[in-house]
Protein backbone atom coordinates (compact mmCIF):
# COMPACT_ATOMS: atom_id res chain seq x y z
CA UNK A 1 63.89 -52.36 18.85
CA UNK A 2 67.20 -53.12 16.80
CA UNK A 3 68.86 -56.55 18.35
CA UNK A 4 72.70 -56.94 17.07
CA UNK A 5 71.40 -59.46 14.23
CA UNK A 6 69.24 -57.48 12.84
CA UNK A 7 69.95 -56.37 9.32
CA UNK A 8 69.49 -52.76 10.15
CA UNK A 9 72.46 -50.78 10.39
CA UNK A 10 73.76 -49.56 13.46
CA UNK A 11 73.04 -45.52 13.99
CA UNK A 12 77.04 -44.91 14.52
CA UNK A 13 77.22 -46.01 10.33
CA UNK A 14 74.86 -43.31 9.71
CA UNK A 15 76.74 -40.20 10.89
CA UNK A 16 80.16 -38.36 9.75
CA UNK A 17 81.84 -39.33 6.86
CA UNK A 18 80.94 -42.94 6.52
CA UNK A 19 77.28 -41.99 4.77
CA UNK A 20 78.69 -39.53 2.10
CA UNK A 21 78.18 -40.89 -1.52
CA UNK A 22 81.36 -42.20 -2.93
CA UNK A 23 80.96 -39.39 -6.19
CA UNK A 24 81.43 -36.38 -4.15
CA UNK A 25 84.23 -38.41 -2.69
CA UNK A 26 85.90 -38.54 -6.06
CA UNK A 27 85.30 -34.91 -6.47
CA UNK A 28 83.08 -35.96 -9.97
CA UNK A 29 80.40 -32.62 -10.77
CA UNK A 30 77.28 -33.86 -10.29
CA UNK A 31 75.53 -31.48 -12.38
CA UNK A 32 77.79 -32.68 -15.78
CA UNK A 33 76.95 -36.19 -15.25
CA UNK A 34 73.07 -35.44 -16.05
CA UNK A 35 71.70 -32.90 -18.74
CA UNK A 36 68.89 -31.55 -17.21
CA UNK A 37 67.63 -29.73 -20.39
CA UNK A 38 67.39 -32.53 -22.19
CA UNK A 39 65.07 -33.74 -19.89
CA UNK A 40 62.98 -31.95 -19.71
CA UNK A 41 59.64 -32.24 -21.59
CA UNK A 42 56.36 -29.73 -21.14
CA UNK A 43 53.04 -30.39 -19.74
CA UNK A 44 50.70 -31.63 -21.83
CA UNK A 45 48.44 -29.53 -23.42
CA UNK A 46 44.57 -30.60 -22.83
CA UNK A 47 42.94 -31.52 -25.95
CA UNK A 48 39.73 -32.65 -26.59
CA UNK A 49 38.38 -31.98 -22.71
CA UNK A 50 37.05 -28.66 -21.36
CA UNK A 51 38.98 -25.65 -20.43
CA UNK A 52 38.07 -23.50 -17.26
CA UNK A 53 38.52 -20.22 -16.16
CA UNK A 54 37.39 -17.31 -14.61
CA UNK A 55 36.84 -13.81 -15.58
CA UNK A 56 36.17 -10.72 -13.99
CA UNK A 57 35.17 -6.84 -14.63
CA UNK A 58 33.64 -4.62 -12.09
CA UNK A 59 31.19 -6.15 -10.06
CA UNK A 60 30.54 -8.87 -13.02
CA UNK A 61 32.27 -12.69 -12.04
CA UNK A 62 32.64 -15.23 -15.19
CA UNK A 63 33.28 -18.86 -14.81
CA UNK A 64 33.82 -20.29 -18.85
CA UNK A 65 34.02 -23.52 -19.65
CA UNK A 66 35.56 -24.10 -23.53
CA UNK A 67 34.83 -27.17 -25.80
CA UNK A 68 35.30 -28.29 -28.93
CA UNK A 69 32.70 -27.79 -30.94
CA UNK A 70 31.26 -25.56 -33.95
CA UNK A 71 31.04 -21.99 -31.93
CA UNK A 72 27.88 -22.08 -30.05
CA UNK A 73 28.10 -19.83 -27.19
CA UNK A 74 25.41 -20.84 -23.84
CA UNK A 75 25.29 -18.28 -21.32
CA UNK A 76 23.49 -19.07 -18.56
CA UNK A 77 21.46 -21.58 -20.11
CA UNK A 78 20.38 -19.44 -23.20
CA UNK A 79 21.78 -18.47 -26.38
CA UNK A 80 23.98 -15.34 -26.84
CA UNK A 81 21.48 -13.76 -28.76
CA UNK A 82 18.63 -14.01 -26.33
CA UNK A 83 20.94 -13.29 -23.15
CA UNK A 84 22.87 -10.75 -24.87
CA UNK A 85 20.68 -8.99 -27.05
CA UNK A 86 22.97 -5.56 -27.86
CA UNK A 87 25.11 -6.68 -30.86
CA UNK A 88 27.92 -4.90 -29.21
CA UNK A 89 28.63 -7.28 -26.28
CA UNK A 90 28.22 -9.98 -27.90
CA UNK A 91 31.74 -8.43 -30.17
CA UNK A 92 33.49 -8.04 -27.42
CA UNK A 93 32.04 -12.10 -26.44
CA UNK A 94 33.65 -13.22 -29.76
CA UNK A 95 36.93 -10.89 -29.98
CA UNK A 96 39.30 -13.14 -28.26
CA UNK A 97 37.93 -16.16 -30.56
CA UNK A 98 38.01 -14.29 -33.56
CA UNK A 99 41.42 -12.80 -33.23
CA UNK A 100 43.46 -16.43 -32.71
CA UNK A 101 41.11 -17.56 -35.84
CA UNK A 102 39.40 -20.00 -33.72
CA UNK A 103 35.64 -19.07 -33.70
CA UNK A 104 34.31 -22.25 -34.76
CA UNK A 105 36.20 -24.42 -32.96
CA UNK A 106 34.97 -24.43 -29.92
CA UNK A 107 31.77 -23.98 -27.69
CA UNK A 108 31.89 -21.51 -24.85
CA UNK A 109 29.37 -22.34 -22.12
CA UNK A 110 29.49 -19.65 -19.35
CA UNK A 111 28.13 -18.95 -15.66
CA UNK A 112 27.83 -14.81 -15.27
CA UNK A 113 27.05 -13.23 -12.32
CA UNK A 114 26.55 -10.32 -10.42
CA UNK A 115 27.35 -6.59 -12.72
CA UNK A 116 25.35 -5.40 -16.01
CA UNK A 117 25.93 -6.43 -19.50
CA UNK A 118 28.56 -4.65 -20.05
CA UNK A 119 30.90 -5.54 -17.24
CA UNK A 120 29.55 -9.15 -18.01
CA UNK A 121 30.73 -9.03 -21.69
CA UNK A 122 34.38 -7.96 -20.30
CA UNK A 123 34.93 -10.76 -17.72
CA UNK A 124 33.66 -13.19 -20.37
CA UNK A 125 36.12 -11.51 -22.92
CA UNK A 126 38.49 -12.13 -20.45
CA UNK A 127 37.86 -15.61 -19.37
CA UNK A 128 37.80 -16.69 -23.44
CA UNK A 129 41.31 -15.34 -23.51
CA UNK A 130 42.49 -17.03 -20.01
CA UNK A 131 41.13 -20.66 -21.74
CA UNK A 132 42.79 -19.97 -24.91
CA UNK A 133 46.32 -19.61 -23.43
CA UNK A 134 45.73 -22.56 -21.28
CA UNK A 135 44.69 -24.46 -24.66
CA UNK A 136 47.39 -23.16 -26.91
CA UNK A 137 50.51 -20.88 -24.88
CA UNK A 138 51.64 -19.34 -28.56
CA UNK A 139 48.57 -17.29 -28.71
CA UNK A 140 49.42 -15.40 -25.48
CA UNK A 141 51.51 -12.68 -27.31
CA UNK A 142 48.44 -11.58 -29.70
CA UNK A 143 46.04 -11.76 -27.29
CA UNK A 144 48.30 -9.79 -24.78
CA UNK A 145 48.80 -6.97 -26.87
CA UNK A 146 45.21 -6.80 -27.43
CA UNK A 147 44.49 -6.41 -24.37
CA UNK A 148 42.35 -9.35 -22.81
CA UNK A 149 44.61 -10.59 -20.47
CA UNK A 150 44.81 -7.57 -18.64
CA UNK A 151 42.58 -7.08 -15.58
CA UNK A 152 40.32 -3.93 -15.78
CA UNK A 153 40.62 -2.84 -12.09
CA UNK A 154 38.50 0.37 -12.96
CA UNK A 155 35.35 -0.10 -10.64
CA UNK A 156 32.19 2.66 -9.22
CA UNK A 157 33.67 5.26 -6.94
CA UNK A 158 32.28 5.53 -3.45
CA UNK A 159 29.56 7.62 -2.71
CA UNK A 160 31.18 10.56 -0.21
CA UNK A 161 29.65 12.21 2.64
CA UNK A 162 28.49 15.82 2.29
CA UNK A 163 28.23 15.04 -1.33
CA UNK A 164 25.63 14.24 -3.50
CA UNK A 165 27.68 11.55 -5.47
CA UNK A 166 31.02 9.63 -5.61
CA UNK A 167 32.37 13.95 -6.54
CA UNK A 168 29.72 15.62 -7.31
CA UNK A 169 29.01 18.66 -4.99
CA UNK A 170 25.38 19.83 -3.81
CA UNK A 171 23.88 22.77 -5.47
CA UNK A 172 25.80 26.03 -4.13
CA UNK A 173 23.50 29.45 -3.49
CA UNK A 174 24.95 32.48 -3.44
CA UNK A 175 22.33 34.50 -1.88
């Protein structure tokens, strides 16, 4: 409860006119008084602490995790070349890496889940590129023409009824 010596002001002060800051009074721009450019400064870019992301392709669900290191890539506990034995994958693995020139700078250690190998291979491509833009924006550009930031949406077709497959008709007899 205000009393009348109370150092609050009384609710009358607050409306109309009386409360309007005495700039706009004087009719002074308020956006030419401050440079907000100038100002302005961008995030900080994490260095030296790990990067996560997540990838996706088909029914295969990627969670990376990037760290400095010398290259060594952990995928669900094991080395590339015992999870991923097909020399093919593990390419497409190291294609985001290799094309910013950065393939021994860092350690990838990923959770897959869920698809095969090969829709594993392209949400871990994917999830490579993701952590290198959030490490360094500039290589966006390459990697986006190359094609790893883009989200494969191709997935299996459903299986129809009165078909044998997702389009595939059952054997027709003529006689």
């Amino acid at each position: 409860m205000s009393t009348p010596d109370s150092e609050s002001p009384a609710p009358e002060e607050f409306e109309g006119e009386a409360f309007v800051d005495e700039s706009f009074e004087q009719g002074q721009d308020f956006e030419q008084d401050q440079d907000f450019e100038q100002d302005f400064t961008p995030a900080p870019v994490p260095s030296g602490r790990p990067v996560q992301t997540v990838g996706r392709r088909k029914k295969a669900i990627v969670r990376v995790r990037l760290v400095p290191g010398e290259g060594n890539f952990v995928l669900n506990g094991k080395q590339i070349d015992d999870y991923m034995p097909n020399k093919v994958h593990q390419q497409v693995v190291r294609e985001p890496l290799e094309l910013v020139e950065r393939l021994e700078n860092y350690d990838v250690y990923a959770n897959l889940r869920g698809g095969g190998p090969s829709g594993q291979a392209g949400a871990m491509r994917m999830a490579i590129a993701r952590a290198l833009i959030e490490i360094e924006a500039d290589d966006r550009p390459a990697l986006k023409k190359a094609g790893m930031l883009t989200r494969d949406s191709r997935a299996k077709e459903r299986k129809k009824y009165g078909l044998k497959k997702a389009r595939k008709s059952p054997q027709y007899s003529k006689r």
